[in-house]
C-alpha atoms as a PDB file:
ATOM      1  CA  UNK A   1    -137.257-204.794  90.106  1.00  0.00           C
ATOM      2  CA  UNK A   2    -139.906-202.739  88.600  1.00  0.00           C
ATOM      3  CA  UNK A   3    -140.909-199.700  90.267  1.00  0.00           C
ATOM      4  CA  UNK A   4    -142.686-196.311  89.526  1.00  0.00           C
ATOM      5  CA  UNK A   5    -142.352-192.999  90.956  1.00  0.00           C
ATOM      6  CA  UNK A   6    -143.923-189.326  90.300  1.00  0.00           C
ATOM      7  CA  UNK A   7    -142.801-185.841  90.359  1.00  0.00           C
ATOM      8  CA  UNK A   8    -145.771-182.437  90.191  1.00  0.00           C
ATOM      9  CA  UNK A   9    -143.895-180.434  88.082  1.00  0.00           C
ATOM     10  CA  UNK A  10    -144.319-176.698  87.742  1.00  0.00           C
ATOM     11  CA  UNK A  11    -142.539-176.821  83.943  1.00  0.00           C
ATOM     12  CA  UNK A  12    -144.995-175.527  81.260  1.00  0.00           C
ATOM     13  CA  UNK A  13    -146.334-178.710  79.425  1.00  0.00           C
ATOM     14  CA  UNK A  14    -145.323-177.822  76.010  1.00  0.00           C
ATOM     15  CA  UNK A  15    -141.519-177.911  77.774  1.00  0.00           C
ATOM     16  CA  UNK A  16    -141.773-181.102  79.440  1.00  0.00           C
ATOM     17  CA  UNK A  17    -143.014-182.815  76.104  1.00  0.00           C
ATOM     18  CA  UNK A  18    -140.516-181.194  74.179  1.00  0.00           C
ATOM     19  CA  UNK A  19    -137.748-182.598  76.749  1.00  0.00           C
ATOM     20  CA  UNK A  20    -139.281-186.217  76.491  1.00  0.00           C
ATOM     21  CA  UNK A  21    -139.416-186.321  72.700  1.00  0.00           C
ATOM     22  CA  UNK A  22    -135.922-185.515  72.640  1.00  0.00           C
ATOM     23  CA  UNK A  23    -134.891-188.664  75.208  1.00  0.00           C
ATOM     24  CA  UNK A  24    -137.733-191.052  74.617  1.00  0.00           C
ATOM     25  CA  UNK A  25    -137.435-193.697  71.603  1.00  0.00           C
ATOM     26  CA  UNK A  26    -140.993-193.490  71.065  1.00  0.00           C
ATOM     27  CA  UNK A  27    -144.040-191.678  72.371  1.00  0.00           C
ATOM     28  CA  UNK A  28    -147.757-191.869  72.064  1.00  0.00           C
ATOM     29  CA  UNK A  29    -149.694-189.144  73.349  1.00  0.00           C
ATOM     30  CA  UNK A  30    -148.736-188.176  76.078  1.00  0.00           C
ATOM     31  CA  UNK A  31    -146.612-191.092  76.712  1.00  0.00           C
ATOM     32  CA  UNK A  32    -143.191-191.845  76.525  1.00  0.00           C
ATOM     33  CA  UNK A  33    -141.173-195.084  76.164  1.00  0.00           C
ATOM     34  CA  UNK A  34    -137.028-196.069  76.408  1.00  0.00           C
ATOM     35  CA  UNK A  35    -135.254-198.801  76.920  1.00  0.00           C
ATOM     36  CA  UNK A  36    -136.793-199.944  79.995  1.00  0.00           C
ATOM     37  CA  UNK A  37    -138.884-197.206  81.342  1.00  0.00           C
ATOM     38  CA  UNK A  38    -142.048-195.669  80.507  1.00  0.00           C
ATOM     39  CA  UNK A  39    -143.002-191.909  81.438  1.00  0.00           C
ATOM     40  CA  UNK A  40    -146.434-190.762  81.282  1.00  0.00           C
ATOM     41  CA  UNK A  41    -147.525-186.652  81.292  1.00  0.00           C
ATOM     42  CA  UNK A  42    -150.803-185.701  82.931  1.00  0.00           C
ATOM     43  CA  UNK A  43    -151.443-182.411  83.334  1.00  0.00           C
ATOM     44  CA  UNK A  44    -152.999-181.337  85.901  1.00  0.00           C
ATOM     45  CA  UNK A  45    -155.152-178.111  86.803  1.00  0.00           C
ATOM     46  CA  UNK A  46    -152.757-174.678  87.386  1.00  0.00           C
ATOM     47  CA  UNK A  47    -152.140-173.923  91.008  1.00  0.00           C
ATOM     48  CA  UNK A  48    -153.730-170.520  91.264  1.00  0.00           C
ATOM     49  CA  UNK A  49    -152.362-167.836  93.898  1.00  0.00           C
ATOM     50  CA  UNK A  50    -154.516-164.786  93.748  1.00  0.00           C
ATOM     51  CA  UNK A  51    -153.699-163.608  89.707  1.00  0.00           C
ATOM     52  CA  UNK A  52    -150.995-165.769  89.708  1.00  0.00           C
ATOM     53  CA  UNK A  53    -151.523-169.232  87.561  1.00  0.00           C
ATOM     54  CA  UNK A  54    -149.106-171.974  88.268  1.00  0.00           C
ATOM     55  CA  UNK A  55    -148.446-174.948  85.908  1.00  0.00           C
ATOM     56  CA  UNK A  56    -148.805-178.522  87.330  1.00  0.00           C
ATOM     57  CA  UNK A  57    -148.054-182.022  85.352  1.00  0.00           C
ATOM     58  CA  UNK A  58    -147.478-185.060  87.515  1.00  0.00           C
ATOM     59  CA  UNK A  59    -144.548-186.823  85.594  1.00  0.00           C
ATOM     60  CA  UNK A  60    -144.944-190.562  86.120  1.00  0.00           C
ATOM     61  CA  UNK A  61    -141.620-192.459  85.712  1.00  0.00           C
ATOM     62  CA  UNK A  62    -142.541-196.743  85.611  1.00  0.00           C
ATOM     63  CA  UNK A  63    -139.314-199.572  84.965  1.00  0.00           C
ATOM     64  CA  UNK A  64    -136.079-200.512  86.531  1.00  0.00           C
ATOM     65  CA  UNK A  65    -135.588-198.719  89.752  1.00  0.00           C
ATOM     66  CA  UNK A  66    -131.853-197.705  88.709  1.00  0.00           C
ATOM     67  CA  UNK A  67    -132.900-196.284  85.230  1.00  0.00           C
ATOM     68  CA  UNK A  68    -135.807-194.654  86.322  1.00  0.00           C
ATOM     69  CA  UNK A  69    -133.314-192.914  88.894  1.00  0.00           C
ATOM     70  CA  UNK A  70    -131.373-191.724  86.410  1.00  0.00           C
ATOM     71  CA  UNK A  71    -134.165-190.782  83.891  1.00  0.00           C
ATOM     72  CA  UNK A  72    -135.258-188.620  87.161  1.00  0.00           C
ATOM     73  CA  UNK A  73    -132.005-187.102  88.087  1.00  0.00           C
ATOM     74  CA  UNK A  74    -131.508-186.503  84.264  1.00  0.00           C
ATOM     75  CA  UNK A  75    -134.880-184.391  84.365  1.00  0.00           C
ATOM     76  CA  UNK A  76    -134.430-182.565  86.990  1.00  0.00           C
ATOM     77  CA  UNK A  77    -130.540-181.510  85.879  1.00  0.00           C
ATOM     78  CA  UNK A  78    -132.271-180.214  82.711  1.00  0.00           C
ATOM     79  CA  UNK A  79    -134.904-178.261  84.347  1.00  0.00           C
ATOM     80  CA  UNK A  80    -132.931-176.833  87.572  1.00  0.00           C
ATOM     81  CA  UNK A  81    -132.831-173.005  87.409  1.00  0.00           C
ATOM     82  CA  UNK A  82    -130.118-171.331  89.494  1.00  0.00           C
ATOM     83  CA  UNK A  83    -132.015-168.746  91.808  1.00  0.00           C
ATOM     84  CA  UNK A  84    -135.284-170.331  91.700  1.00  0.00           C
END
């Protein structure tokens, strides 16, 4: 079953398309491909709080539901910061 799912990430973009260069087979822009699942980066405008700027890409995951679980959980192991 094909499904698609999206994370707003707070990860500078040059991070996130480093990450999915290193996991996808191929890429295009600011899309990513792998055996069966697609990701595609779109930034987004920073989330400003008074002087403080904020990074936001929505991350959208498309293909099997059980690899695009995995292709999530794998993200979000690489990115989780102990302490916030």
């Amino acid at each position: 079953m094909k499904a698609d799912n999206r994370i707003v990430s707070g990860i500078p973009f040059h991070y996130l398309k480093d990450y999915f260069n290193t996991v996808s087979t191929s890429c295009s822009e600011n899309d990513y491909y792998g055996d069966h699942w697609h990701v595609k980066l779109m930034p987004l405008d920073d989330q400003v709080h008074g002087i403080i700027h904020l990074p936001r890409t929505e991350i959208y995951f498309e293909g099997d539901q059980n690899i695009i679980d995995i292709q999530m959980d794998a993200y979000r192991m690489t990115f989780l910061s102990a302490g916030g």
